[in-house]
Structures are given as C-alpha cells and as structure tokens.
Protein backbone atom coordinates (compact mmCIF):
# COMPACT_ATOMS: atom_id res chain seq x y z
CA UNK A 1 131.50 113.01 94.77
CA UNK A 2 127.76 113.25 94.30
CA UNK A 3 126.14 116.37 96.52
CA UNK A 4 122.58 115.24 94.96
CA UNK A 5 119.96 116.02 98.53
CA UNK A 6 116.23 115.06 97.92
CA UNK A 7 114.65 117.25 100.64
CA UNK A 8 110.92 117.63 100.00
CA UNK A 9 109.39 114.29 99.72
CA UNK A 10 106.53 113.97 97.21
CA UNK A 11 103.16 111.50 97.64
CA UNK A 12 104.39 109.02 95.05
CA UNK A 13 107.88 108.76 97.61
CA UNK A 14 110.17 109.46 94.60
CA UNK A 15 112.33 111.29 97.10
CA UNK A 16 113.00 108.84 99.58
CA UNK A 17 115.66 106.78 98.19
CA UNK A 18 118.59 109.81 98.75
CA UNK A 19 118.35 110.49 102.23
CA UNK A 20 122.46 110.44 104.04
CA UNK A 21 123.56 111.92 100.92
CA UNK A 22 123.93 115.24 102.98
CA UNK A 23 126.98 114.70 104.88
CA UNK A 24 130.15 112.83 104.42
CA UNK A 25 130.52 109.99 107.03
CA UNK A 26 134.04 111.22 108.31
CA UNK A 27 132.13 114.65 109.44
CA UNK A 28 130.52 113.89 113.14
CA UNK A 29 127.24 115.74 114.60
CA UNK A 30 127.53 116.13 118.51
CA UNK A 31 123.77 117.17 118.99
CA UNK A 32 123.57 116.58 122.35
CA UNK A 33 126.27 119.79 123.25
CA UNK A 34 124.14 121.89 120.95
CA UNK A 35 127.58 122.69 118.86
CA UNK A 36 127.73 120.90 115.51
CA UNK A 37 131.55 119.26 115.67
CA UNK A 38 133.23 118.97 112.08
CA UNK A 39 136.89 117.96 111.69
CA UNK A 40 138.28 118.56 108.73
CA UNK A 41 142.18 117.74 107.55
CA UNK A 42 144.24 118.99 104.77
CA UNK A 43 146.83 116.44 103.06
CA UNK A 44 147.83 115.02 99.79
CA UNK A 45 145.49 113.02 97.85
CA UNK A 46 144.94 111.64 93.83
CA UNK A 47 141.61 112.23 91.50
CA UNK A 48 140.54 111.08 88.47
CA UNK A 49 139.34 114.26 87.29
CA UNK A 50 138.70 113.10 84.03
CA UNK A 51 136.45 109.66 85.45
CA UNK A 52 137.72 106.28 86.92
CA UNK A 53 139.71 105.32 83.51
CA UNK A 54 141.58 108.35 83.45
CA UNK A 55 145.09 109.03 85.47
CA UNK A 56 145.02 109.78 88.42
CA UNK A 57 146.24 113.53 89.55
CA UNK A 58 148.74 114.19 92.49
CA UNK A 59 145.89 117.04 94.50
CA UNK A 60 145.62 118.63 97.71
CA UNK A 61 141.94 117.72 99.55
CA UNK A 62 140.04 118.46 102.17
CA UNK A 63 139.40 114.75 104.29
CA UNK A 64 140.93 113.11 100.73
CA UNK A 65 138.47 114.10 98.61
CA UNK A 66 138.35 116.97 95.73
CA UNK A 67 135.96 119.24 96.26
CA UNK A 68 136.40 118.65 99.95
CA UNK A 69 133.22 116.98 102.22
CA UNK A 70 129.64 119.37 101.81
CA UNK A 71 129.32 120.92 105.61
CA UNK A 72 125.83 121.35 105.43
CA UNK A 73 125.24 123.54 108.91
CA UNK A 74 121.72 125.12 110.14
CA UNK A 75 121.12 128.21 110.28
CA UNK A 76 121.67 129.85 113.72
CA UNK A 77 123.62 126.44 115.34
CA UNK A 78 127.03 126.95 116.70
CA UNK A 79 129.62 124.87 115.04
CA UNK A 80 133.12 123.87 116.05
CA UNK A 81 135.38 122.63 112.94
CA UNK A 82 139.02 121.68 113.75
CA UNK A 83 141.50 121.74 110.63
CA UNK A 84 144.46 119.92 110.89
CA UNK A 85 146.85 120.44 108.33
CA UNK A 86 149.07 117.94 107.27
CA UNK A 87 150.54 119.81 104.50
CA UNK A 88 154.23 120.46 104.65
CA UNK A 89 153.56 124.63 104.43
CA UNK A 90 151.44 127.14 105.98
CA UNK A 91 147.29 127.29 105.53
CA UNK A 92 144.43 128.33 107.19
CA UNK A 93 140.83 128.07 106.08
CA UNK A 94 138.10 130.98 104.96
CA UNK A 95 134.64 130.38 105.24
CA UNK A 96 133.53 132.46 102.00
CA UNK A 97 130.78 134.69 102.32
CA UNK A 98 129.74 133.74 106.65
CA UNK A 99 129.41 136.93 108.25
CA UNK A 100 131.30 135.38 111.20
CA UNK A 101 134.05 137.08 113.90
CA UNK A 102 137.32 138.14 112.24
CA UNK A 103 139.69 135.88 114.62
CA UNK A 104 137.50 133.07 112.25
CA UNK A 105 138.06 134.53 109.19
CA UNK A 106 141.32 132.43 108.23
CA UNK A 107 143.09 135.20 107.04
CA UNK A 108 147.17 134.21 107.99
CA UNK A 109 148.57 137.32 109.93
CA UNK A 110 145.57 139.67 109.66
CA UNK A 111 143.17 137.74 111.54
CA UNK A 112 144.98 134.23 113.31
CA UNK A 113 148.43 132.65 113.01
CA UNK A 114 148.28 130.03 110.24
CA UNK A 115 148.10 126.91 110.88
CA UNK A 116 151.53 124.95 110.72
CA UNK A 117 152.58 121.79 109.59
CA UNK A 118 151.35 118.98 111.78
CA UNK A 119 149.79 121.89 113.74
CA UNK A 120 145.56 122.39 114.14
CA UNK A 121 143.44 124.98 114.82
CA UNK A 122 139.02 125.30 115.81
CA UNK A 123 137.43 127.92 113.94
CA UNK A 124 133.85 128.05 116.06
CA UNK A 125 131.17 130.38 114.64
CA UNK A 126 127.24 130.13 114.56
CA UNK A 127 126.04 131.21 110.55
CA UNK A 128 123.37 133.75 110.88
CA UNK A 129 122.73 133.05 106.90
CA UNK A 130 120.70 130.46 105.20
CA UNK A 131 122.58 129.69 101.88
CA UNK A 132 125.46 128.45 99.90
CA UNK A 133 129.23 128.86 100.55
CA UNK A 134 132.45 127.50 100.48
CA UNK A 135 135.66 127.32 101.55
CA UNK A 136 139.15 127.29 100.95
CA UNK A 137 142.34 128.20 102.07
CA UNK A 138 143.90 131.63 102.46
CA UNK A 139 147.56 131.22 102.92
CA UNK A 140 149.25 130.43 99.66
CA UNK A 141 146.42 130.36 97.99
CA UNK A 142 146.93 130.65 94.21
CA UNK A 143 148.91 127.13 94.92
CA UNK A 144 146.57 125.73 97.76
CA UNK A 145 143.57 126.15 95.44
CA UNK A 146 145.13 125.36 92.41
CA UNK A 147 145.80 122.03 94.03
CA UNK A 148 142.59 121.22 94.72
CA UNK A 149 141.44 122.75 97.98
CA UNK A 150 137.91 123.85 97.90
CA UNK A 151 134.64 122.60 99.60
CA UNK A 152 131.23 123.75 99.96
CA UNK A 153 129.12 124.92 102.56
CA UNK A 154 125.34 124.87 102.70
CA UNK A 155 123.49 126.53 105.41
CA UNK A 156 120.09 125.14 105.72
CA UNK A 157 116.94 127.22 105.88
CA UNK A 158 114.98 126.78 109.18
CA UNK A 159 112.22 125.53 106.88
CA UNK A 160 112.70 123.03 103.93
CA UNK A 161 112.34 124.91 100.57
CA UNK A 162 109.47 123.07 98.59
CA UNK A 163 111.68 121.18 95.67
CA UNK A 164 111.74 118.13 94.64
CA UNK A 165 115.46 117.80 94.76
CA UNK A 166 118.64 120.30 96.39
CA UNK A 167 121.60 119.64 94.12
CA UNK A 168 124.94 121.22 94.57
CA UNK A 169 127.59 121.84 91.45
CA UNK A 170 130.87 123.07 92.54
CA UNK A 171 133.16 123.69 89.41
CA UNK A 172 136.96 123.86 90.05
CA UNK A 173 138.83 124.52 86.78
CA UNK A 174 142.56 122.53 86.30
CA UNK A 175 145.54 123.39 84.20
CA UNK A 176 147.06 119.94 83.51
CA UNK A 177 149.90 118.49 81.41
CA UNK A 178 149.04 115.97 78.38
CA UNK A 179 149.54 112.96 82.07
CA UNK A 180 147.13 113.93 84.00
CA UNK A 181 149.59 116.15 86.38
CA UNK A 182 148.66 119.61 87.70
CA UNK A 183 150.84 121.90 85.57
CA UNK A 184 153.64 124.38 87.62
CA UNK A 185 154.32 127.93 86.88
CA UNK A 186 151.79 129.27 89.85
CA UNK A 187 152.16 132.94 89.63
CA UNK A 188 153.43 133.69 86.60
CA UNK A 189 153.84 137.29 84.53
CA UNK A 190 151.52 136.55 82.42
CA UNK A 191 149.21 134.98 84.28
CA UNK A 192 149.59 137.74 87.08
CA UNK A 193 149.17 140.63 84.93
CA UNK A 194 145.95 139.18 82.37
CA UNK A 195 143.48 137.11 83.16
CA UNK A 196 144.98 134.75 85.65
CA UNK A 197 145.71 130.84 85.79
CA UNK A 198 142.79 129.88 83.45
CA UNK A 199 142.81 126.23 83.18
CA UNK A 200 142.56 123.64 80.27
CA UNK A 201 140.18 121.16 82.18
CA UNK A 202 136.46 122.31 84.45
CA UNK A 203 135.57 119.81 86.62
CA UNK A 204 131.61 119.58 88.51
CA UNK A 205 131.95 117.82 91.54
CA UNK A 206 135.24 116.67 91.17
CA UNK A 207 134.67 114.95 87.28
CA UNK A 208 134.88 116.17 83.78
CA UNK A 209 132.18 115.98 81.32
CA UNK A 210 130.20 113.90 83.79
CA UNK A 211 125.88 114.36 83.16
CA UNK A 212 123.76 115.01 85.73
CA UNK A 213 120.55 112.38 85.67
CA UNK A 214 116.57 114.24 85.97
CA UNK A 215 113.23 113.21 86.09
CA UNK A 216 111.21 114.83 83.58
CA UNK A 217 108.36 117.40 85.24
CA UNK A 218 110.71 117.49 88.47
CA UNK A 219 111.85 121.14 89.75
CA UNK A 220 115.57 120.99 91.08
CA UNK A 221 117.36 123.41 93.19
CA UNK A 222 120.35 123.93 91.69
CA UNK A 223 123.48 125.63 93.78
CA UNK A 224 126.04 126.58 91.56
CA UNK A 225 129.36 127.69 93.14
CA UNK A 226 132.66 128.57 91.24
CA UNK A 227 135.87 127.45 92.95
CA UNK A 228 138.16 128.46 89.97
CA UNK A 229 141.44 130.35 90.61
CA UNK A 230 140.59 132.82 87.49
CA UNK A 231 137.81 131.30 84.97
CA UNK A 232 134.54 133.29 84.33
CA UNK A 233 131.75 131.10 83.38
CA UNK A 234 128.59 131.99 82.03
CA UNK A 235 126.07 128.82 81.52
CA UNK A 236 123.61 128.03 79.25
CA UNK A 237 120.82 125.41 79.84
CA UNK A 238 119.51 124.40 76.85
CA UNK A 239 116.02 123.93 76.49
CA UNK A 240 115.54 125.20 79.73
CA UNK A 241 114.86 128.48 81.87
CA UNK A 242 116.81 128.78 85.00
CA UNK A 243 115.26 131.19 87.52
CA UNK A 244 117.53 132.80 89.92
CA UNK A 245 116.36 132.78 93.59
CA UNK A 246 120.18 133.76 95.45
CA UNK A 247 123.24 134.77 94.72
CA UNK A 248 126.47 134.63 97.20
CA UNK A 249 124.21 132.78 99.45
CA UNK A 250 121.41 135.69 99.53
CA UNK A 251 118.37 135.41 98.44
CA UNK A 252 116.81 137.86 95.86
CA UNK A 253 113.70 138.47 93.60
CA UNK A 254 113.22 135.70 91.77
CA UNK A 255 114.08 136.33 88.15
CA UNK A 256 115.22 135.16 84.94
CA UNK A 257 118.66 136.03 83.85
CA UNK A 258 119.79 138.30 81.20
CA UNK A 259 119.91 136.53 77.47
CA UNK A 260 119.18 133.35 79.91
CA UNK A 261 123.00 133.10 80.64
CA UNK A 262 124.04 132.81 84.56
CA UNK A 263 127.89 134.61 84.72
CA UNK A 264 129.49 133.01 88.14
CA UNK A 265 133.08 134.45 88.41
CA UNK A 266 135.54 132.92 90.64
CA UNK A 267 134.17 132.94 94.27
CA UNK A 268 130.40 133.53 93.21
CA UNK A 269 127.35 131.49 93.62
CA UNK A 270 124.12 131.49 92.49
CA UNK A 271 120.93 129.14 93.55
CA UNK A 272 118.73 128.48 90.63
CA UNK A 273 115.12 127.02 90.37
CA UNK A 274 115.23 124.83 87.16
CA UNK A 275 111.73 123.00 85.98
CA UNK A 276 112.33 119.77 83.82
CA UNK A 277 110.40 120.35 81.13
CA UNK A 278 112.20 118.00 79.04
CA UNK A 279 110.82 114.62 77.59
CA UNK A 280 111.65 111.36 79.25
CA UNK A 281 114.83 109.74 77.93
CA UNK A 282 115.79 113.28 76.58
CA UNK A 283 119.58 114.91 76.78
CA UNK A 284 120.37 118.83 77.11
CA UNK A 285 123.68 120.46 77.22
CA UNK A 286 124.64 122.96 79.72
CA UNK A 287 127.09 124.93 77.81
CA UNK A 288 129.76 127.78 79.02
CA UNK A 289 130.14 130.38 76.60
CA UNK A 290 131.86 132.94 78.51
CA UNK A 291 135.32 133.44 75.98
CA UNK A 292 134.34 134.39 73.29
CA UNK A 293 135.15 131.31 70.63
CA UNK A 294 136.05 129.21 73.66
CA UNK A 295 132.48 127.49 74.09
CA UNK A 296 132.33 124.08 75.74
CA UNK A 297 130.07 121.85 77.20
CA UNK A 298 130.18 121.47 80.70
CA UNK A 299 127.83 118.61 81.80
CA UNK A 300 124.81 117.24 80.27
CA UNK A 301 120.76 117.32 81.78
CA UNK A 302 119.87 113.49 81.36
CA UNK A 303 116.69 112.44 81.90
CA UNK A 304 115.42 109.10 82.57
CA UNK A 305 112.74 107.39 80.98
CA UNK A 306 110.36 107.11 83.31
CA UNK A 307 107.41 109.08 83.11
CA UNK A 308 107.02 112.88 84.13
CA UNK A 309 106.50 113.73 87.73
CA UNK A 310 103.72 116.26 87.07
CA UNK A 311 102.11 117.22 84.40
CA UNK A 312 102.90 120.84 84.80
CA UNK A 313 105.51 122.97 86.53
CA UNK A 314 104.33 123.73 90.00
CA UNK A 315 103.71 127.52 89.41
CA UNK A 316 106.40 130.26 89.55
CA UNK A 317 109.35 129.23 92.39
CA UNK A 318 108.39 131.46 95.69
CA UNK A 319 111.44 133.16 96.92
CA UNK A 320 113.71 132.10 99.50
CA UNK A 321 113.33 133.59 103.36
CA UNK A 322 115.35 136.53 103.40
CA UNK A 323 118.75 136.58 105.88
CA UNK A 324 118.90 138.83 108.65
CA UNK A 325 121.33 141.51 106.93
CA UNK A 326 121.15 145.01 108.77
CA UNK A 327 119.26 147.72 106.10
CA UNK A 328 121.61 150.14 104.78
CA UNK A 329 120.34 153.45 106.04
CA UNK A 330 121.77 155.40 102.97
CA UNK A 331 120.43 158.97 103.71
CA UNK A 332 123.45 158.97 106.43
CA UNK A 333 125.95 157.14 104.92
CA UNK A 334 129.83 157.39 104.80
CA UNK A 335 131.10 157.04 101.47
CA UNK A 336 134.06 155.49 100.25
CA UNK A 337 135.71 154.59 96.81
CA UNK A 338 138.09 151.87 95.78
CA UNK A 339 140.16 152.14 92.29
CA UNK A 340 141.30 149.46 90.93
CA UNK A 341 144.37 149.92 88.84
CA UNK A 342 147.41 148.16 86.68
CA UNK A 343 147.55 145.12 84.75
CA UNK A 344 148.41 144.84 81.25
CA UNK A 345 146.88 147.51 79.08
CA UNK A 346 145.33 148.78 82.36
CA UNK A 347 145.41 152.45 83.50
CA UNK A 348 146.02 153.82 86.78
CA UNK A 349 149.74 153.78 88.68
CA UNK A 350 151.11 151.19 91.06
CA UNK A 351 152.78 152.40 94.36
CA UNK A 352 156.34 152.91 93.88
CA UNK A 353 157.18 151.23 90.63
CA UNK A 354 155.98 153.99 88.23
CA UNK A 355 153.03 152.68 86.00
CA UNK A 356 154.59 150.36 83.55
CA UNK A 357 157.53 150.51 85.25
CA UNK A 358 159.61 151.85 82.01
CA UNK A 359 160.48 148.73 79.93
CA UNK A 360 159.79 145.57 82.44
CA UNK A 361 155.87 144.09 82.41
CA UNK A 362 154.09 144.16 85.80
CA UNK A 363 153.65 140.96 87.71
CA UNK A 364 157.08 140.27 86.31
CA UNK A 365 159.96 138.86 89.07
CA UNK A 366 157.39 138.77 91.59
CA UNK A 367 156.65 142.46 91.67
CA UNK A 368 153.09 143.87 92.19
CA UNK A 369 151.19 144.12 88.72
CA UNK A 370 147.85 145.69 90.12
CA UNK A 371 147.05 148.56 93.04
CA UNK A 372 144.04 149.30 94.31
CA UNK A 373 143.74 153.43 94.85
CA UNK A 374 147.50 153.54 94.11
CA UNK A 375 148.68 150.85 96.84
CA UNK A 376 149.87 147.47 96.12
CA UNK A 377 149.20 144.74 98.69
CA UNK A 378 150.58 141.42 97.93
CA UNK A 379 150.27 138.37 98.98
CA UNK A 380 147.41 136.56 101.27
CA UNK A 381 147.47 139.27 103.97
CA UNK A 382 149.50 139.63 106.78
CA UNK A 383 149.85 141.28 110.22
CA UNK A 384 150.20 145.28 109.82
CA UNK A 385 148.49 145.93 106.85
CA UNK A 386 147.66 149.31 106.97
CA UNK A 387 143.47 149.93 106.59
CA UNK A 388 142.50 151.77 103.41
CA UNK A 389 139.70 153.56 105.73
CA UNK A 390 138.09 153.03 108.83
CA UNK A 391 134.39 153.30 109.91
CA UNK A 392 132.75 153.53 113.10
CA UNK A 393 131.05 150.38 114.12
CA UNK A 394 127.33 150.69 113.08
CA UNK A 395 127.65 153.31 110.59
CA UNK A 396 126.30 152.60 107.01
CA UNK A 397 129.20 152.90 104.00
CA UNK A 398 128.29 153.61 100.44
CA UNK A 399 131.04 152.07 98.82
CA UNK A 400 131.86 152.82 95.12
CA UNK A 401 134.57 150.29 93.24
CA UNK A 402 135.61 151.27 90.03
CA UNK A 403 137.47 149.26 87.52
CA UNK A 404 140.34 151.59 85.25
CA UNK A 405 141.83 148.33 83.95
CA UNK A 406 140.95 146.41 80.95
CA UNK A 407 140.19 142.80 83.03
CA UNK A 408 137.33 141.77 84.75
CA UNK A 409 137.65 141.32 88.46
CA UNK A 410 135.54 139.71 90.79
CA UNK A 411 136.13 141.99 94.01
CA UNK A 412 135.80 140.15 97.47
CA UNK A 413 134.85 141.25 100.91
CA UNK A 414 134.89 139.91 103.91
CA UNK A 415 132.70 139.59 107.03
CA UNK A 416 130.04 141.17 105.05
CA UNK A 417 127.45 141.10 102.15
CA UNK A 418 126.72 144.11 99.73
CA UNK A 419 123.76 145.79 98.82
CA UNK A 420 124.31 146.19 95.50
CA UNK A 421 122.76 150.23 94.15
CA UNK A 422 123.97 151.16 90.72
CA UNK A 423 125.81 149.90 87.78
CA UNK A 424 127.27 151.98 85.63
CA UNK A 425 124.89 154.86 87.07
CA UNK A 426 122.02 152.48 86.32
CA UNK A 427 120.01 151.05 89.20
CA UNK A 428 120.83 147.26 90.27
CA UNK A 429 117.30 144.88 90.27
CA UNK A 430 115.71 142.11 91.99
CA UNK A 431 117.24 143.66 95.31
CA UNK A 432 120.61 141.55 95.16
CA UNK A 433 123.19 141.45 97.86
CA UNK A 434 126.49 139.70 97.28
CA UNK A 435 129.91 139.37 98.67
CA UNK A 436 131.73 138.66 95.85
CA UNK A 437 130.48 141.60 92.93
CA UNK A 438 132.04 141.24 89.19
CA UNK A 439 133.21 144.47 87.88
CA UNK A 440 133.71 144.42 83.87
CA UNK A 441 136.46 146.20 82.33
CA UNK A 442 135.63 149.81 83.23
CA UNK A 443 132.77 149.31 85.39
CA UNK A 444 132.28 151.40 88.11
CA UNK A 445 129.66 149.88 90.92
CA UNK A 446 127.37 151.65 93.83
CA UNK A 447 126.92 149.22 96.80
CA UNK A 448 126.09 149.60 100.54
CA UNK A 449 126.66 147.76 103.51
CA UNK A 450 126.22 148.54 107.62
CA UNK A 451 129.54 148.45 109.45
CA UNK A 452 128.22 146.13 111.94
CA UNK A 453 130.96 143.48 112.16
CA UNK A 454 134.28 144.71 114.01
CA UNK A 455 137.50 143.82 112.68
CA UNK A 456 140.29 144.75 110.22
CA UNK A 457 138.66 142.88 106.69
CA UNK A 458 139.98 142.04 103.09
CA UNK A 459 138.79 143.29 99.96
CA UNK A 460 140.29 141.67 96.96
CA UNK A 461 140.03 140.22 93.81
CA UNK A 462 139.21 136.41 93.63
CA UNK A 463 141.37 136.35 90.25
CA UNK A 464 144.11 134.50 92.98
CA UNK A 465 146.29 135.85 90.91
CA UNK A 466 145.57 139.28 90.52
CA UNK A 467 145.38 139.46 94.51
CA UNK A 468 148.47 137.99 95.29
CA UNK A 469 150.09 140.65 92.59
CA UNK A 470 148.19 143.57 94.30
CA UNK A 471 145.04 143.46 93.99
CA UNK A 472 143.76 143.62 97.49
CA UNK A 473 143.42 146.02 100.46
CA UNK A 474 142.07 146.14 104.05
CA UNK A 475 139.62 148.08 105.94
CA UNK A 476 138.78 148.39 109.84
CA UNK A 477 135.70 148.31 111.71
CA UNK A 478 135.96 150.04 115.24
C-alpha cells in the first residue's frame, strides 16, 4: 500500500498527478452531516510481505489490507468510525496518541466492553491535534498486532504545510518461519522478560526492502511511525539530513537529530523535513543501526532521472502550527513518580513473587516478569484496576519515570501528551511533547502534563510484551 500524498502543488504541476491517494476507497466521507463516517472491519487476510513473488502470509488486517487503510481526519471535525470485528476473539481499537474521551479509548474493561465476535462498536471523537497517529488493537494485543493489525492516522493541519510531497512510512516488524508463516510462541519467557518479540523481517508499508522513488531538489514530508511489537529502530539517511519538525504527532523546534540518527521505539513517530539533494538517477540507503552488529537496510531513496526541481533547497523547513495542549503550570504542580522494575538482570521487586522469584525466571508460566512501583498489572487492562494515583481534574502533574531495569522501554500514556523537562537531570530541547517517551536502561525522565482529560488512563510499556507481563499501571482523573 502506497500512502505517497502530493499536497502543495508547484508552478511546473509536478504535484498533480497523486491526488485520491489520501484515502482508501472502502472509507466513506458523509460531509453533508458534518461527521466524517469511517467503517473499518477486522478479519483474516494474506500479504506478500516480502513483494508479489513471495508467499503469501496468513495476517490479521484492518479492511484486508496490512497496515490497515490511512484515516486521514481534519483537525477539529467530528468523526464516527464503526469497527466490526470479524475475528473469532475479543478486540477493540486505540487511537494512539488522540487526546479523545476515555469511553473511546479502546481499552477492553477499563474504558468499553470489547468488541465480540460478529459484534461492532462506533468510537466518535473530534481530534483536537494536527499530526500523525495510529491505531491498533488493545485486547490481546501482543497476538492482534503481531498479526498484522496496525493502521495510521493523519490529522490534517487546517492549513497545507508548504512541501512538495506528504509521505507516510509505517514499519511493522514480522517474526516468520523459513514459508512465509507468522511464527507462534506469542508471549514467551524469554521474550517477556528481555527485549520482547523482535522480529526477523521489517516491513514499510506493508513490503520488505521495497525503495521509495524522489525527485532530485524536491523537499518531502516524511511521517515515520513504528508499529513494531518490540523493535527499536534508529535510521540513517545517507547522504542526507533529516530535520525533525514533530514527534508523537506534536510539533517541536525544528532540529537536526543527534549523530543524524532518528530512534522511533515501538509506538513513536516522528515527522521529518528531508531536502533531495541527491543527483538525478542517484540511490541512497536508509539504514537501521539500532543493535549493535545487527545493521540492515531498510528501504532505499531512488531518484529519478529527471532533472532537479529547484536548484536549491527552499530555505530552512518553518515549523509546524503548534496543537492546542494546555501549558503545564509547573510552579504548582503535583508530583508523582513511576518505577519501573523486573526483567532479566533488572532490579527492583515484583508484587508478591519475591524478586527473582528464588530459582524460576520471570515471565516464566505466564507469571508477571516486570512491576511498575512494586505492582504487577498484566494483561491489556481490565475493569477494577486499581489507580496508581489520582489527580484533581485541572491540576498540573510533574511526573518522574525512572527505569531500574537493564531494557529500554518505551512508556505509554493515554489521553494525554507529555511535556518532556529533564533527562537524566539534564534539560530536554526543542520544546518536545510526546506520548510515547523512551527511557534507556537506567534513565530516569522529568515530564509534565495538565490533568485536563477525566478518566481512569493506562501507562505502559509499548514493548507488548513487557506490558502484558507487568509492565503497566493506571491512573484517574476526577
């Protein structure tokens, strides 16, 4: 599936050829109600992951297709999007990183009933942020995303940002046998208690070691989203110097990245402005070097071999509109802390099962492997979960998570973004708000947020496997 948008036409009308690329035909647009109607349904499908000559893979997809259909929604517009499921368990749908109303969140128990067999259910919402997202399941959801099930959302800005070209990568990493078939063992020991189901194929847009044509002297806004159960990724563009203008869907200063790498974990996203300074007919690797000794290359930067748009890159990229997000007023805030704790070679207890749990390894038999300030929640959520703390509606919380394990975790929240304040005791640039922040091995991070959004709301890991063997907790909004 190609999610390639041309949105600012030029004078020479290179642009115009891509226009209907936005939207999958299935998805229908009821203007005249004023409420943007989606249906979406959730079955069974195949993929050639690995291109059309390859085997097809038995996946799970949104509509039939992996990723699932690109909702692009506006910004402020009500939308209605019924999900049927015609899977033969349990799922729901969470629309990652929407500051939306928590019976919409898609949490099973916590926040709705999941959605049964056969069964549907409308999830209605208006986005009050421009900027990318995605979603996927929440019930079962090592499986359900290991499967296949993840789609993104774009929410447009009220005015089009001046690019030549709005191009969307969602990456979705596979462990498959030598056939071509998604491999079982979901939730295993190891897996549980290190660094998750890490995969043995990375797809972008639903194919492997695809390329991604260019125009040389064209800028490209490039929305990067990570739909992996447990891979970190950090991407290299060779030849070229990515400038980051959002991440999580917010925008930020406009900067360069550190040693020109981009880290997504699972669950992140960052928008990038990327100039194509290449020559016509040229070919540039984007390469993931996260593991160390593990480097491969993702996709390829083709260009064509016609000649360069411009002469010159259009100046620095101007930075995106800024969302609506409530200031954190931090002289008065209520502070909390998180600890995250367990996991192989980790520190820290687990509720219950004594550290280490003498002899056994955690994660093993199904039993929690990782707590979070001694308490293991496992699972996907459920009804009764009992709130780590609660803060009065309005109220701004300094929140500090810190990391005593030796994994990297990529801790989620829900219903809001993050202003992110210190890392490591050192102060956080280029003003960045996420919803999804990475914590290294021993990392402790300052962030703040306004309590504006009432609710009981996850916090977890996006390593699906590290949340479904503990690593996740709850907090209330009154």
């Amino acid at each position: 599936m190609n999610y390639d948008f041309k949105c600012h036409l030029s004078r020479r009308g290179f642009l115009g050829a891509a226009a209907g690329l936005a939207v999958s035909a299935s998805l229908r647009l009821a203007v005249a109600s004023g409420v943007d109607e989606r249906s979406i349904k959730v079955a069974p499908s195949q993929a050639r992951l690995t291109g059309p000559d390859g085997p097809a893979t038995a996946v799970w997809a949104y509509n039939g297709t992996v990723p699932g259909p690109a909702l692009r929604l506006r910004q402020g517009q009500p939308v209605r999007i019924t999900v049927e499921n015609g899977l033969d368990e349990d799922t729901t749908v969470h629309w990652h990183g929407i500051r939306l109303p928590n019976a919409m969140d898609g949490v099973p128990g916590l926040t709705q009933s999941p959605i049964k067999p056969g069964g549907s259910f409308v999830y209605e919402f208006t986005p009050p942020d421009a900027g990318t997202f995605w979603y996927h399941p929440h019930a079962d959801s090592l499986v359900q995303i290991g499967r296949g099930l993840a789609g993104p959302l774009i929410v447009e800005e009220a005015e089009p940002v001046a690019v030549d070209r709005d191009v969307l990568w969602l990456l979705q990493d596979w462990r498959l046998t030598k056939d071509g078939r998604i491999a079982g063992g979901f939730g295993s020991m190891m897996d549980a208690s290190m660094s998750g189901r890490v995969g043995n194929l990375v797809t972008v847009n639903g194919q492997a070691q695809g390329g991604q044509g260019v125009r040389a002297g064209e800028r490209l806004r490039l929305r990067l989203a990570n739909a992996a159960l447990a891979r970190m990724m950090a991407l290299r563009f060779e030849g070229h110097r990515p400038v980051v203008l959002a991440i999580d869907g917010q925008p930020c200063d406009p900067h360069e990245p550190e040693d020109g790498r981009l880290v997504l974990a699972p669950a992140m996203r960052i928008d990038i402005a990327l100039d194509m300074q290449g020559d016509p007919g040229s070919r540039h690797d984007v390469i993931d070097d996260f593991y160390d000794g593990l480097a491969y290359r993702l996709t390829t930067l083709a260009y064509d071999k016609a000649p360069p748009l411009r002469a010159h890159p259009p100046g620095a990229p101007a930075a995106l509109p800024r969302n609506p997000l409530p200031e954190p007023d931090l002289a008065n805030a209520v502070r909390q802390e998180v600890v995250l704790q367990g996991g192989m070679m980790g520190g820290g207890k687990l509720a219950g099962v004594g550290g280490m749990m003498g002899m056994a390894m955690p994660g093993m038999n199904g039993t929690a492997a990782w707590s979070i300030n001694g308490i293991s929640m496992t699972g996907d959520g459920h009804a009764g979960m009992t709130p780590q703390f609660t803060l009065r509606r309005g109220v701004t919380c300094h929140l500090t998570i810190r990391n005593e394990t030796a994994w990297w975790h990529p801790m989620h929240v829900h219903g809001f973004s993050l202003l992110l304040l210190f890392r490591n005791g050192s102060p956080v640039p280029h003003r960045q708000w996420q919803d999804t922040v990475l914590l290294a091995p021993k990392d402790v991070i300052e962030c703040a947020f306004v309590a504006d959004n009432p609710g009981d709301w996850m916090l977890h890991c996006h390593v699906a496997d590290h949340q479904m063997a503990g690593l996740m907790t709850v907090f209330r909004v009154t």
